[in-house]
Protein backbone atom coordinates (compact mmCIF):
# COMPACT_ATOMS: atom_id res chain seq x y z
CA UNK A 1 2.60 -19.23 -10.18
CA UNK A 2 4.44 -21.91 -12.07
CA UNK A 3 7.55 -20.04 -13.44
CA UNK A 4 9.45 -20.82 -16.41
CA UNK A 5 11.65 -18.54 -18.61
CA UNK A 6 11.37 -19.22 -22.28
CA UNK A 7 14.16 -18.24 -25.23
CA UNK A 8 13.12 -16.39 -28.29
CA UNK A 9 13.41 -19.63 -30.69
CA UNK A 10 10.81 -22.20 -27.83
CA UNK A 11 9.02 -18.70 -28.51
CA UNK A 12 8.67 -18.96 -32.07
CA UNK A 13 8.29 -22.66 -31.72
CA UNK A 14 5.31 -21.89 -29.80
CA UNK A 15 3.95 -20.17 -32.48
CA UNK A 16 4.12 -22.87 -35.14
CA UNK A 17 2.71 -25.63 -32.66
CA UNK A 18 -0.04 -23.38 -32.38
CA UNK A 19 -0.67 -22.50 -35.93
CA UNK A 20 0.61 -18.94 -36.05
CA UNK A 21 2.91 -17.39 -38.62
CA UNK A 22 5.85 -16.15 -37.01
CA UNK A 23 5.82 -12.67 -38.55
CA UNK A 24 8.86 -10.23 -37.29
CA UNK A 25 5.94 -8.54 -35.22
CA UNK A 26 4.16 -11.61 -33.83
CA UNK A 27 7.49 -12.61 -32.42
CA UNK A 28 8.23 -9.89 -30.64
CA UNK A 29 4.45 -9.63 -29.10
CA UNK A 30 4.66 -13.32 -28.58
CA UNK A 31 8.56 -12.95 -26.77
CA UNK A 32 6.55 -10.01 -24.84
CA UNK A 33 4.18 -12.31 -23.39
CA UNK A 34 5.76 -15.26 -22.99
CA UNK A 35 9.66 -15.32 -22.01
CA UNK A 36 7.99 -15.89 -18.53
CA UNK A 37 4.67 -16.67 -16.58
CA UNK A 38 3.28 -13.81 -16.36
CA UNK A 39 0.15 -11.66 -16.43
CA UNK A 40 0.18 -8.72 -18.69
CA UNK A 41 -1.88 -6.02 -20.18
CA UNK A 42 -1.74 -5.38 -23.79
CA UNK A 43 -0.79 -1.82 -22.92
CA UNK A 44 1.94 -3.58 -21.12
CA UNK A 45 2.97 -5.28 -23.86
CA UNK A 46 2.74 -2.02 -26.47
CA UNK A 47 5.53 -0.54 -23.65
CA UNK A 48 7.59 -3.39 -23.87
CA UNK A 49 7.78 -4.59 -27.32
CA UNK A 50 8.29 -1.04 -28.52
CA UNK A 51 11.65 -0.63 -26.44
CA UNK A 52 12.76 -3.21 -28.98
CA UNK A 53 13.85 -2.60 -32.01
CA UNK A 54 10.62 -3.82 -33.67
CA UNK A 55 7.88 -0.80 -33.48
CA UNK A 56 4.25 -2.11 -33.38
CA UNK A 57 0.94 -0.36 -32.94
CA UNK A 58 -1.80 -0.45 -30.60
CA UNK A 59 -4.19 -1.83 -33.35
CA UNK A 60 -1.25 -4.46 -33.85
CA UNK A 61 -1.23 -5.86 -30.47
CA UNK A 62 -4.56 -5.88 -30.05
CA UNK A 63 -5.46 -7.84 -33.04
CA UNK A 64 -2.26 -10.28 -32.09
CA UNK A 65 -3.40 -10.81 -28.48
CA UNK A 66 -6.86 -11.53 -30.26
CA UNK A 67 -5.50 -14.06 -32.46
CA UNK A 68 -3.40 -16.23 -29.70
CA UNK A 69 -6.50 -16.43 -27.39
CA UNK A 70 -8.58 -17.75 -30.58
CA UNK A 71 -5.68 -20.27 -30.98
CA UNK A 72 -5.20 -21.27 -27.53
CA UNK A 73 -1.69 -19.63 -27.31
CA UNK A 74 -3.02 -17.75 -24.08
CA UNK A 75 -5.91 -16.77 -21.80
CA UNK A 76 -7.60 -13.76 -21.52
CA UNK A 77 -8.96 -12.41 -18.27
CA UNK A 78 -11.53 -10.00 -17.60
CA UNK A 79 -10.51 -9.29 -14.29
CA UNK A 80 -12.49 -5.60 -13.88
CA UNK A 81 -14.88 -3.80 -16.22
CA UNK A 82 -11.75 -2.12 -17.20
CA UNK A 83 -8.76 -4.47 -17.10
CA UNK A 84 -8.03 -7.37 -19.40
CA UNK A 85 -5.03 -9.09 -18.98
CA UNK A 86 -3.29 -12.00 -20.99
CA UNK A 87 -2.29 -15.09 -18.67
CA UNK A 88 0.85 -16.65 -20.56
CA UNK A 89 0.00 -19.85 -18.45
CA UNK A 90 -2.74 -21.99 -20.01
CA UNK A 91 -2.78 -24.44 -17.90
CA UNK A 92 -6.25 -25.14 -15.89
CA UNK A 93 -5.91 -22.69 -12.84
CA UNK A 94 -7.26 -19.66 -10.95
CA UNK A 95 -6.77 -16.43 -9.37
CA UNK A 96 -6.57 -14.07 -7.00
CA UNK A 97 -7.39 -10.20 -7.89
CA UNK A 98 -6.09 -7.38 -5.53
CA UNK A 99 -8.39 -4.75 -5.99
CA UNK A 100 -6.54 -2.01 -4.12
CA UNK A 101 -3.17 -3.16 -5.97
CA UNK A 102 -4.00 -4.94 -9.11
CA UNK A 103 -2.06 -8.01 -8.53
CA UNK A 104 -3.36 -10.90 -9.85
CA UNK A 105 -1.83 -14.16 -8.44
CA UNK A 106 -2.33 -17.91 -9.59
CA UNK A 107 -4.66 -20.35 -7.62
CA UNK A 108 -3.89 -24.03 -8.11
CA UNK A 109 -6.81 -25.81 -9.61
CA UNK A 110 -7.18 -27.98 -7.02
CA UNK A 111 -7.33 -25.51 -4.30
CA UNK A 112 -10.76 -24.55 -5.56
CA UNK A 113 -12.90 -27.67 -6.07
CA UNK A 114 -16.16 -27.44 -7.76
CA UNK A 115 -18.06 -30.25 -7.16
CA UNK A 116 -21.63 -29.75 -8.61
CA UNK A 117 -22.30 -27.46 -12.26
CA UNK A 118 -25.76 -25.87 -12.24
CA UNK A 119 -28.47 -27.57 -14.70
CA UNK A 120 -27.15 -25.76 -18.37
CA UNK A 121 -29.27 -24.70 -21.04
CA UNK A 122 -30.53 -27.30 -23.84
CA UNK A 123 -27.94 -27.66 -26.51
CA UNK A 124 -25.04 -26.16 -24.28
CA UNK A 125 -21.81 -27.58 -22.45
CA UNK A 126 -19.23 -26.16 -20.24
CA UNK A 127 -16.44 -24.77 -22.48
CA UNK A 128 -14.55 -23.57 -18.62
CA UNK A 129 -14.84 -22.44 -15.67
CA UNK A 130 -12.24 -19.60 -14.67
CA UNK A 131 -12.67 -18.44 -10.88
CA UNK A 132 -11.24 -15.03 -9.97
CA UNK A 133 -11.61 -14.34 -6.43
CA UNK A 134 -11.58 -10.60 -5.54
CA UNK A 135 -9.62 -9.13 -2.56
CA UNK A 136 -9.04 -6.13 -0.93
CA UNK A 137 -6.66 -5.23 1.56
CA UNK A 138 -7.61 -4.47 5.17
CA UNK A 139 -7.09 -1.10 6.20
CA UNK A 140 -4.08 -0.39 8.22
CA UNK A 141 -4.87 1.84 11.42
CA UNK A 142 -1.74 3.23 13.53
């Protein structure tokens, strides 16, 4: 994963280059999510950001998170039927997905190259192709 650590004020810079208001409680969602690479569930983020001083609500985050994927700010992944997580790293990459642990660990773009596209639908073009490749661990025996 590429790491990087980001202050409050490249945070809320982030936010204008990308067209967002910088209300009090965007800030703090947006700080959240992106002081560092990292990938994060919005339940997560509800934990951390209200340890602050700022108090935010479920609905809140959810419609925040909602609104910096629209604007490009971050990517969501669908990794299970039941875990979405926000990838502060928008950069063109992949992953890794530990089933029996839940990690979820970047893949270089490169490492995974797609050389043909199937024949797409009239009227239709690739928007992206995301690769998450599922892993379990092998069981231990002593």
């Amino acid at each position: 994963m590429q790491w990087f650590e980001r202050s409050r004020a490249e945070v809320i810079d982030l936010l204008l280059q990308h067209e967002i208001s910088p209300t009090t409680q965007r800030i703090e969602i947006a700080t959240a999510l992106l002081s560092y690479a990292q990938h994060i569930s919005a339940e997560e983020i509800l934990n951390k950001v209200n340890h602050s001083k700022t108090k935010v609500s479920k609905a809140t985050i959810y419609n925040t998170l909602g609104l910096f994927v629209r604007k490009g700010l971050v990517r969501e992944l669908l990794v299970d039927a039941e875990k979405v997580v926000y990838d502060s790293n928008t950069t063109f990459h992949h992953h890794f997905y530990n089933v029996d642990t839940g990690e979820l660990t970047d893949i270089i773009a490169d490492d995974v190259p797609l050389n043909a596209m199937p024949y797409l639908p009239n009227g239709t073009y690739v928007e992206s192709v995301e690769v998450i490749v599922r892993l379990r661990n092998h069981a231990t025996t002593h």
